[in-house]
N, C-alpha and C. Protein backbone atom coordinates (compact mmCIF):
# COMPACT_ATOMS: atom_id res chain seq x y z
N UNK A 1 0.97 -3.82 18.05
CA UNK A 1 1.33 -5.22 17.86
C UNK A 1 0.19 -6.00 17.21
N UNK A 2 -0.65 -5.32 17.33
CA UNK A 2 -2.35 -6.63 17.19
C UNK A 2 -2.66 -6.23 15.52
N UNK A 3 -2.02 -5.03 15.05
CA UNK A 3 -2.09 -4.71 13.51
C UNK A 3 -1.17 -5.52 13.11
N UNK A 4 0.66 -5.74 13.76
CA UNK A 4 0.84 -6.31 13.04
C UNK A 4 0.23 -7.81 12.71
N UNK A 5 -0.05 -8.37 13.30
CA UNK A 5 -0.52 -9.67 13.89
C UNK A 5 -1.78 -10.19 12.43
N UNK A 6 -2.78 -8.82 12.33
CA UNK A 6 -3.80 -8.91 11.04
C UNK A 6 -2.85 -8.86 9.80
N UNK A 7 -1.99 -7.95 9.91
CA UNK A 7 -1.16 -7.74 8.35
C UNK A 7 -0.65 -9.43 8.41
N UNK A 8 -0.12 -9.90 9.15
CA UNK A 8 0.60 -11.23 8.74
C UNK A 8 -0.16 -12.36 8.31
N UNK A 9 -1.19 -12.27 9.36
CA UNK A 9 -2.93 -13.10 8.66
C UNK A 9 -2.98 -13.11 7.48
N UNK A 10 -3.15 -11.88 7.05
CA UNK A 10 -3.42 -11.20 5.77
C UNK A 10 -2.55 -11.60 4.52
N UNK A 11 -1.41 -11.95 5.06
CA UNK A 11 -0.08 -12.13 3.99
C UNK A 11 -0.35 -13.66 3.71
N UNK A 12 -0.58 -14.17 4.75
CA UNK A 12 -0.86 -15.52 4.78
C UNK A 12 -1.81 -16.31 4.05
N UNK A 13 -3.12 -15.46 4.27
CA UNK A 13 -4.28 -16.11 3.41
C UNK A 13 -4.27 -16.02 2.25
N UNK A 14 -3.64 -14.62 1.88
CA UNK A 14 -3.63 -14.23 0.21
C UNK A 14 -2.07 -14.52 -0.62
N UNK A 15 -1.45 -15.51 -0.13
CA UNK A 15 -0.84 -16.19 -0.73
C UNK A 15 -0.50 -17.39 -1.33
N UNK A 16 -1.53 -18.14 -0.70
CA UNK A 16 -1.98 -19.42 -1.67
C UNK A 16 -1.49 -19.44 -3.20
N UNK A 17 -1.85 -20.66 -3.65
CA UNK A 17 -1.98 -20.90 -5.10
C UNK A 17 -2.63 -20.42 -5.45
N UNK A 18 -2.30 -19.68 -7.10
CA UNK A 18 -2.91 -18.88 -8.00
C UNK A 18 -2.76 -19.05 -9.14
N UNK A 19 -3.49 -18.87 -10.13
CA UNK A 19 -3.18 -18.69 -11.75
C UNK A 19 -2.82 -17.60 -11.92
N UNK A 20 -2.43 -16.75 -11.03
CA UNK A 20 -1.95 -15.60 -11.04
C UNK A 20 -0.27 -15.48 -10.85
N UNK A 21 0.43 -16.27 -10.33
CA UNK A 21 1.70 -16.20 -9.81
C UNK A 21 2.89 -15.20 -10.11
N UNK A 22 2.40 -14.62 -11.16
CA UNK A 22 3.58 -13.83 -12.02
C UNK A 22 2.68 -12.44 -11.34
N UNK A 23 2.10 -12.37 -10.85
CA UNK A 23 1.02 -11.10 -10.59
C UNK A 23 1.27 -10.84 -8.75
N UNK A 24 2.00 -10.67 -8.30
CA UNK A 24 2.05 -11.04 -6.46
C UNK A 24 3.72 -9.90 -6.96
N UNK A 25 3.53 -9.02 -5.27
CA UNK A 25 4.96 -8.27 -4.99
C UNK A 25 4.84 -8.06 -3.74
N UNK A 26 6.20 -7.53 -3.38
CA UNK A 26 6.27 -6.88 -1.70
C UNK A 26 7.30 -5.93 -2.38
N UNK A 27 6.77 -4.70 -1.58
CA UNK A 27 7.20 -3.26 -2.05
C UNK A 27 7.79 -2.68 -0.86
N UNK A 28 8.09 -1.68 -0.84
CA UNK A 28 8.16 -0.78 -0.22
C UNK A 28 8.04 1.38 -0.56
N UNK A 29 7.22 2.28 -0.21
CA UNK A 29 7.28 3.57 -0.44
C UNK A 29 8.18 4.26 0.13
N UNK A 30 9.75 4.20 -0.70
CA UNK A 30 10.47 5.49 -0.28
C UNK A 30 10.47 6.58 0.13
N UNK A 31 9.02 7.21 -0.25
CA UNK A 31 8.67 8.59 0.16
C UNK A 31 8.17 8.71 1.62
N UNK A 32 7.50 7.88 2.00
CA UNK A 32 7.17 7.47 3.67
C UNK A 32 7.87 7.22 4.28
N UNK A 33 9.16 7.10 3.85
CA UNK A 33 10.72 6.88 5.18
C UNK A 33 10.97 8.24 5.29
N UNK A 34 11.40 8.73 4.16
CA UNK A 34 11.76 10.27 4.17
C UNK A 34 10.68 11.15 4.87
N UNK A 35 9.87 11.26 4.29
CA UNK A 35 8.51 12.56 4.37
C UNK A 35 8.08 12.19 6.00
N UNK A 36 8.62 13.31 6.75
CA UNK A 36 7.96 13.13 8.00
C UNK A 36 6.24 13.90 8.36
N UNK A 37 6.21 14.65 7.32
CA UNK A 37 5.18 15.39 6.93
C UNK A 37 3.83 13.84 6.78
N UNK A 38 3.86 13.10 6.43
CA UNK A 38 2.68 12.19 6.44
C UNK A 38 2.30 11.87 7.34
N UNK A 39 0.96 11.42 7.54
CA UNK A 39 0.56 10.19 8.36
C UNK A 39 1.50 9.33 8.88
N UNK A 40 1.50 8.87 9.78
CA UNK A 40 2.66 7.79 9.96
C UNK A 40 4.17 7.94 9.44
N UNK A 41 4.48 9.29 9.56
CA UNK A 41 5.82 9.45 8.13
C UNK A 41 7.15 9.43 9.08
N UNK A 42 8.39 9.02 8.13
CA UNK A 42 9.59 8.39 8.66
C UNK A 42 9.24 7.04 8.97
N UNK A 43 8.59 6.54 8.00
CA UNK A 43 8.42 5.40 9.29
C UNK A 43 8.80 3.81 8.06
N UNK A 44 9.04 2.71 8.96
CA UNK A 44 9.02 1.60 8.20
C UNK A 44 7.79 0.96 7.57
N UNK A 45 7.75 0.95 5.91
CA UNK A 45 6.64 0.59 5.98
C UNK A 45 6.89 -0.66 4.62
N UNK A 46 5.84 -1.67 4.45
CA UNK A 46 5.75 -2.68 3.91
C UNK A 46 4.96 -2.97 3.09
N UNK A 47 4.45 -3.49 2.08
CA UNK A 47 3.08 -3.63 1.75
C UNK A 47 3.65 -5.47 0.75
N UNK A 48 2.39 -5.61 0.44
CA UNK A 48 1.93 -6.73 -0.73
C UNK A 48 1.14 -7.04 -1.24
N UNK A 49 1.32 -7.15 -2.66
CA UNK A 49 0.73 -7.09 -3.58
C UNK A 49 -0.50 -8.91 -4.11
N UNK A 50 -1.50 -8.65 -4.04
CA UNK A 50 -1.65 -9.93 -4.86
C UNK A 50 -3.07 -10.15 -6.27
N UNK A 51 -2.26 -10.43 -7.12
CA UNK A 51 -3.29 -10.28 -8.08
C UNK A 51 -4.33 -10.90 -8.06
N UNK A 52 -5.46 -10.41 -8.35
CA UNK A 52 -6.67 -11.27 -8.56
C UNK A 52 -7.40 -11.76 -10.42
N UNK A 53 -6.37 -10.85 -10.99
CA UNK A 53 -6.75 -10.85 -12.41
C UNK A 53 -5.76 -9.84 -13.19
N UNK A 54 -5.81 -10.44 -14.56
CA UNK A 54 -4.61 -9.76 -15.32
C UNK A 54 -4.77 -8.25 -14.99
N UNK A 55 -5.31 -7.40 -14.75
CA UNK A 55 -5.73 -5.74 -14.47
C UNK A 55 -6.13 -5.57 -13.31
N UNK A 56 -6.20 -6.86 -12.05
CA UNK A 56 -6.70 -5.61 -10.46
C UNK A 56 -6.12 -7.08 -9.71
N UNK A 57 -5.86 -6.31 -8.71
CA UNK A 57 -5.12 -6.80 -7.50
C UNK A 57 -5.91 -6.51 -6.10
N UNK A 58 -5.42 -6.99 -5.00
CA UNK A 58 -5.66 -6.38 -3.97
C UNK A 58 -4.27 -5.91 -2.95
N UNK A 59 -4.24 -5.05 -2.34
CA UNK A 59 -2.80 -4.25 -1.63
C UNK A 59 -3.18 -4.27 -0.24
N UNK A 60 -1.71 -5.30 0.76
CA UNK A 60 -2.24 -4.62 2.10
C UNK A 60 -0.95 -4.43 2.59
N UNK A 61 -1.00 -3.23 3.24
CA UNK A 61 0.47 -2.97 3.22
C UNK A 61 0.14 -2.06 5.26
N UNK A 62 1.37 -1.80 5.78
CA UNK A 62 1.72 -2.19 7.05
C UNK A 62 2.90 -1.11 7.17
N UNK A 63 2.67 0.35 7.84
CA UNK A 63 3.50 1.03 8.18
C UNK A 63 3.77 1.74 9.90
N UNK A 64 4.90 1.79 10.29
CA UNK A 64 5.21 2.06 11.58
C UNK A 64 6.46 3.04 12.11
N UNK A 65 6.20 4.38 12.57
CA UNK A 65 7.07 4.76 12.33
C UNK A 65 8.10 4.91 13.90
N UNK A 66 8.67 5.48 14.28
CA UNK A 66 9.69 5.42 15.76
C UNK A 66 8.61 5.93 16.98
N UNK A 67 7.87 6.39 16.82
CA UNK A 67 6.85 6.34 18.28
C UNK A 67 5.69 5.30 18.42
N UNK A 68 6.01 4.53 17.59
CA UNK A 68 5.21 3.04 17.32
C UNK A 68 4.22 3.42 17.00
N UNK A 69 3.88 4.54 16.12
CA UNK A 69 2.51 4.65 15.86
C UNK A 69 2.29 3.99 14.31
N UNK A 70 0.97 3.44 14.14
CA UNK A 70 1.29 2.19 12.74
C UNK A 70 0.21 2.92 12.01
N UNK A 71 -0.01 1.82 10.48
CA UNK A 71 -1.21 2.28 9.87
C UNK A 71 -1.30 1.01 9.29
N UNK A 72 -2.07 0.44 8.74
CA UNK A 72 -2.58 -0.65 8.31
C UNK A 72 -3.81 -0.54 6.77
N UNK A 73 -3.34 -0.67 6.14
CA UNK A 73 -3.79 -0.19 4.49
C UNK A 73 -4.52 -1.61 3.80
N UNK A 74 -5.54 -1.13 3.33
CA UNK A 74 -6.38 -2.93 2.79
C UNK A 74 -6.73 -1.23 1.49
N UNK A 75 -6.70 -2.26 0.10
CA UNK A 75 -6.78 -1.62 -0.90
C UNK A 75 -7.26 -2.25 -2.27
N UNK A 76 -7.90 -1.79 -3.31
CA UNK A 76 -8.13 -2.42 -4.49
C UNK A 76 -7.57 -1.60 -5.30
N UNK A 77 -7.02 -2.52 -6.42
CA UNK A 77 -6.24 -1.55 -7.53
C UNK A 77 -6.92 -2.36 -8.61
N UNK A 78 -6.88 -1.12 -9.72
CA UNK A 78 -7.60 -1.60 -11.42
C UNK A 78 -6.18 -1.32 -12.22
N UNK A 79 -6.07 -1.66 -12.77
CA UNK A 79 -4.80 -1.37 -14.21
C UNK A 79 -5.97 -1.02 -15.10
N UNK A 80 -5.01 0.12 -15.98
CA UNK A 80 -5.48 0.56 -17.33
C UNK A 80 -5.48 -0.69 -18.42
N UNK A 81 -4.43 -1.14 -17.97
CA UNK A 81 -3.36 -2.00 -19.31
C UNK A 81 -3.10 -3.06 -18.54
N UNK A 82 -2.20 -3.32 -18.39
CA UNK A 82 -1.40 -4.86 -17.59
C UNK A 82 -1.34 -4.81 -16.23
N UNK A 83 -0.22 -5.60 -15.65
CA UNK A 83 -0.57 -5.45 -14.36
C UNK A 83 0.99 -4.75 -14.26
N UNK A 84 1.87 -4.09 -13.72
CA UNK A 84 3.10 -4.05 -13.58
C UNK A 84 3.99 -2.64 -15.08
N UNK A 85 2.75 -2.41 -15.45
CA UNK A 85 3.34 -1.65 -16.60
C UNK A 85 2.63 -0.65 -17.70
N UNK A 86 1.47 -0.39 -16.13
CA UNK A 86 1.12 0.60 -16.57
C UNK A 86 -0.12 1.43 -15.75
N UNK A 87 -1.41 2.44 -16.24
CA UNK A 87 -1.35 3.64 -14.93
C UNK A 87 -2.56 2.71 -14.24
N UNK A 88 -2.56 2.86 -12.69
CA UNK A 88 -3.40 1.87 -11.90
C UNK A 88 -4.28 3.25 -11.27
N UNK A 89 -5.38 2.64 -10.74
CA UNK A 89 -6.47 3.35 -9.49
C UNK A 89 -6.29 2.40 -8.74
N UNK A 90 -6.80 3.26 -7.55
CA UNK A 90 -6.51 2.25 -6.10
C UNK A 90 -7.49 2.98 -5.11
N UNK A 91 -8.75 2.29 -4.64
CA UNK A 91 -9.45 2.36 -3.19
C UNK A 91 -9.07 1.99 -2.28
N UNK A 92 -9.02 2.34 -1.30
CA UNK A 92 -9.01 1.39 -0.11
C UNK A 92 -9.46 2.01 1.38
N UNK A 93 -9.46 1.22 2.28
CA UNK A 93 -9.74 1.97 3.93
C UNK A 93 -8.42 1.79 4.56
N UNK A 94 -8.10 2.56 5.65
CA UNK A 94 -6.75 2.50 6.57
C UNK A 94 -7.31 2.80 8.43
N UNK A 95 -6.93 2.09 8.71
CA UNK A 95 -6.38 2.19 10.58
C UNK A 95 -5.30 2.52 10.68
N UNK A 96 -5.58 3.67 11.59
CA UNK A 96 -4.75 4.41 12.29
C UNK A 96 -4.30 3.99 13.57
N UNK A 97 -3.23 3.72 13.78
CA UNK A 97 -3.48 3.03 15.51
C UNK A 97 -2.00 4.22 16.39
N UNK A 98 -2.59 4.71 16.80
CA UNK A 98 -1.88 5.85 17.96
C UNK A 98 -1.58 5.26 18.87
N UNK A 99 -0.85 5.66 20.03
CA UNK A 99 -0.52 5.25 21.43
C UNK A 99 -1.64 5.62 22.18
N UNK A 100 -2.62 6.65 22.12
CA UNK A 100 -3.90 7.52 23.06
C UNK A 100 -5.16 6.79 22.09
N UNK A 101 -4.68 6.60 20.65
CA UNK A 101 -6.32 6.68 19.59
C UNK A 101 -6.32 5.86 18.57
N UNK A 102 -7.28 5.61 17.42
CA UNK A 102 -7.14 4.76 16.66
C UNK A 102 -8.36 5.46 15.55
N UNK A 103 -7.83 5.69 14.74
CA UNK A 103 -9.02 6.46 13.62
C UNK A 103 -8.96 5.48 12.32
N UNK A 104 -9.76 5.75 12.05
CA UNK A 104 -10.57 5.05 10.30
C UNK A 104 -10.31 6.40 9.32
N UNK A 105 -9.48 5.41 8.12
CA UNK A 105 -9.80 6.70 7.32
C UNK A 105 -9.77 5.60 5.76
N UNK A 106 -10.12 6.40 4.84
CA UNK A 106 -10.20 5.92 3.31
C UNK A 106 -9.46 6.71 2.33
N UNK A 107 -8.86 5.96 1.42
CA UNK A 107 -7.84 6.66 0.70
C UNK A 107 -8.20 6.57 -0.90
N UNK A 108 -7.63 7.05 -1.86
CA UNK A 108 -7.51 6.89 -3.20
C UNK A 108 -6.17 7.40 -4.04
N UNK A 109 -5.83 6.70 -5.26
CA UNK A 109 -4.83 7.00 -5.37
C UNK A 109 -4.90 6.55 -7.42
N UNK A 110 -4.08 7.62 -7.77
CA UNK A 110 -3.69 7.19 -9.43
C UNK A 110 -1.98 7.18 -9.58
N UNK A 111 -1.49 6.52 -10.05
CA UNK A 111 -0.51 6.24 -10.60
C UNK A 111 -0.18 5.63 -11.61
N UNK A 112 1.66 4.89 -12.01
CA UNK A 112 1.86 4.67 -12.73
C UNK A 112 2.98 3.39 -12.23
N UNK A 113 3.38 2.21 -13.12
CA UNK A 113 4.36 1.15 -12.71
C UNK A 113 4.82 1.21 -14.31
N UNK A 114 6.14 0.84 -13.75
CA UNK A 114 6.98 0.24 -14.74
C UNK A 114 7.84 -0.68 -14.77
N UNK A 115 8.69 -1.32 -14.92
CA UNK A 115 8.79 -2.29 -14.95
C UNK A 115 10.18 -2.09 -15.80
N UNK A 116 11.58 -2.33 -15.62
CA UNK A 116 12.78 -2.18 -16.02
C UNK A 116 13.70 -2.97 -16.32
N UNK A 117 13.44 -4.15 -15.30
CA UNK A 117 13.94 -5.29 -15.58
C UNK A 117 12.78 -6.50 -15.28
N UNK A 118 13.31 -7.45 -15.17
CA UNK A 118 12.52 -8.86 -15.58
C UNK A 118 12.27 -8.97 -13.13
N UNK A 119 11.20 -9.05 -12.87
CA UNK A 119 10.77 -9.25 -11.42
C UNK A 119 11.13 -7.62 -10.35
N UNK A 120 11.52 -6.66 -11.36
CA UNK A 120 11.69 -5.38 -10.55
C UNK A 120 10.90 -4.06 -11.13
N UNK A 121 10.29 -3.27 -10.27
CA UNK A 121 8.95 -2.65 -10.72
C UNK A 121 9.56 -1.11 -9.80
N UNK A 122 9.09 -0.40 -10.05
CA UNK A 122 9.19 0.84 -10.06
C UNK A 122 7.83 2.26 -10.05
N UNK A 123 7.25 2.56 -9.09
CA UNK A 123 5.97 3.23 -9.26
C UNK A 123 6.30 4.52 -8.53
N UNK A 124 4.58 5.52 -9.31
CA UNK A 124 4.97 6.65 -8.38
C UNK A 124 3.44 6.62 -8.77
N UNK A 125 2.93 7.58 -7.31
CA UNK A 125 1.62 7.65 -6.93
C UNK A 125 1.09 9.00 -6.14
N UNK A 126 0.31 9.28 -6.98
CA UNK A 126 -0.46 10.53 -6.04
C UNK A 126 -1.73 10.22 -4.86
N UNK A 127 -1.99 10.14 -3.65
CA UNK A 127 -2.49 9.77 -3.12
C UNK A 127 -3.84 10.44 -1.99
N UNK A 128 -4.86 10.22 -1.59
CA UNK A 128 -5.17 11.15 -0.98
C UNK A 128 -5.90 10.17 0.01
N UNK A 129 -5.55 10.76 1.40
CA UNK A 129 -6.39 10.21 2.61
C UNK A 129 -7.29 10.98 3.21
N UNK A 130 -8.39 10.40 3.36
CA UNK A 130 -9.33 11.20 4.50
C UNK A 130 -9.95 10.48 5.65
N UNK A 131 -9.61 11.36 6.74
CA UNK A 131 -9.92 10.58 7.73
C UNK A 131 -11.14 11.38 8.43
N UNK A 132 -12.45 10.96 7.98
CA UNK A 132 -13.68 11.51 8.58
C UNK A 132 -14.07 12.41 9.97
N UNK A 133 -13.65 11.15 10.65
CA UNK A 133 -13.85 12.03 12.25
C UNK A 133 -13.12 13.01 12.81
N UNK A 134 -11.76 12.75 11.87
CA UNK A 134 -11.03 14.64 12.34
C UNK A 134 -11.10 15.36 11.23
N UNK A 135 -12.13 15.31 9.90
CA UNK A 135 -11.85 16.11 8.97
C UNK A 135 -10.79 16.57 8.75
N UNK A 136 -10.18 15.50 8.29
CA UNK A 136 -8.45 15.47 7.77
C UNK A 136 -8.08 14.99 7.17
N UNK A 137 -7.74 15.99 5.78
CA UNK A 137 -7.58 15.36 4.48
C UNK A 137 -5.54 15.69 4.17
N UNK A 138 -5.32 14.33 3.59
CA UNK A 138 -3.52 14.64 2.93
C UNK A 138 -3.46 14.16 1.62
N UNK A 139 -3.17 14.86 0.65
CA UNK A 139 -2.55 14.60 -0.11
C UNK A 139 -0.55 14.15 -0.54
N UNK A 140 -0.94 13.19 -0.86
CA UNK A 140 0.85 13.15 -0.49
C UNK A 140 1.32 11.74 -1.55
N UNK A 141 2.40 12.03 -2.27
CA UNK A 141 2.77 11.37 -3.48
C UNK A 141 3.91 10.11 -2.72
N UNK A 142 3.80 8.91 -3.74
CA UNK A 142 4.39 7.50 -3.20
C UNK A 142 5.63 7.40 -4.37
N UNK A 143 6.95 7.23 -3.77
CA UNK A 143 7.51 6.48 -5.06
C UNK A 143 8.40 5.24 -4.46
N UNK A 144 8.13 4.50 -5.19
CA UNK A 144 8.79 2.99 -4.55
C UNK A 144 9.34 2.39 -5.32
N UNK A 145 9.46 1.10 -4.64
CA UNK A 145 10.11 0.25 -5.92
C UNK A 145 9.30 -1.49 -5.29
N UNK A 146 8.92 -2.33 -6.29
CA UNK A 146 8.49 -3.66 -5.64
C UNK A 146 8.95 -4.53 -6.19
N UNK A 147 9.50 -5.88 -5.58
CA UNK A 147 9.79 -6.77 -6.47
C UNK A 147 8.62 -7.88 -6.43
N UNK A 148 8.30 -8.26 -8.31
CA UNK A 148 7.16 -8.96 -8.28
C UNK A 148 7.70 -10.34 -8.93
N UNK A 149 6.83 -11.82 -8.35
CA UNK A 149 7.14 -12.83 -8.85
C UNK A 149 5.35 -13.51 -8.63
């Protein structure tokens, strides 16, 4: 409950006014409902997007799956090209929050967005987490869809 509580903080502060406005989404990764094989997998998960400049953003996104176990994602993304339409990098750190535990881990990720119609976006992402203290590494691919305004 206390993750979700930061993710909503989070949604909150970084939505202010921007010269950015056309640069902001809320997504969701199809592959994390399905793939029970992940971290946190089957599970509901959320994220949002907010630009900081025509080519990088920041991502915090908020997943939970049926044994209430969550993850909580804070991230930086670069664009090659634009923002929404074309291949991105992405850093970031993640909390793990278990029912028994709670681990730290850091992720990276390359992909690609596109963009099909006018406020609807479309990505797919190769991703990799490592979580230090259990030397536990996943690789595991994202495809979603976000709508951006």
């Amino acid at each position: 409950m206390r993750i979700t509580r930061w993710f909503l903080a989070l949604l909150v502060l970084t939505t202010g006014s921007s010269a950015f406005a056309a640069n902001k989404a809320i997504g969701t990764d199809v592959v994390r409902i399905l793939d029970e094989n992940q971290v946190v997998g089957e599970a509901f998960n959320l994220f949002y997007q907010h630009g900081l400049a025509r080519n990088s953003a920041v991502v915090v996104s908020v997943a939970r799956d049926a044994d209430k176990d969550m993850m909580l994602e804070g991230a930086f993304k670069a664009y090659s090209g634009a923002a929404f339409s074309s291949v991105y990098y992405q850093v970031g750190g993640n909390l793990f929050d278990y029912d028994d535990d709670s681990e730290l881990g850091i992720h990276a990720a390359i992909g690609y967005e596109r963009s099909p119609a006018r406020n609807f976006v479309f990505f797919g992402t190769v991703k990799v987490i490592i979580m230090p203290d259990s030397d536990y590494t996943q690789f595991s691919p994202m495809l979603g869809a976000m709508f951006a305004f």
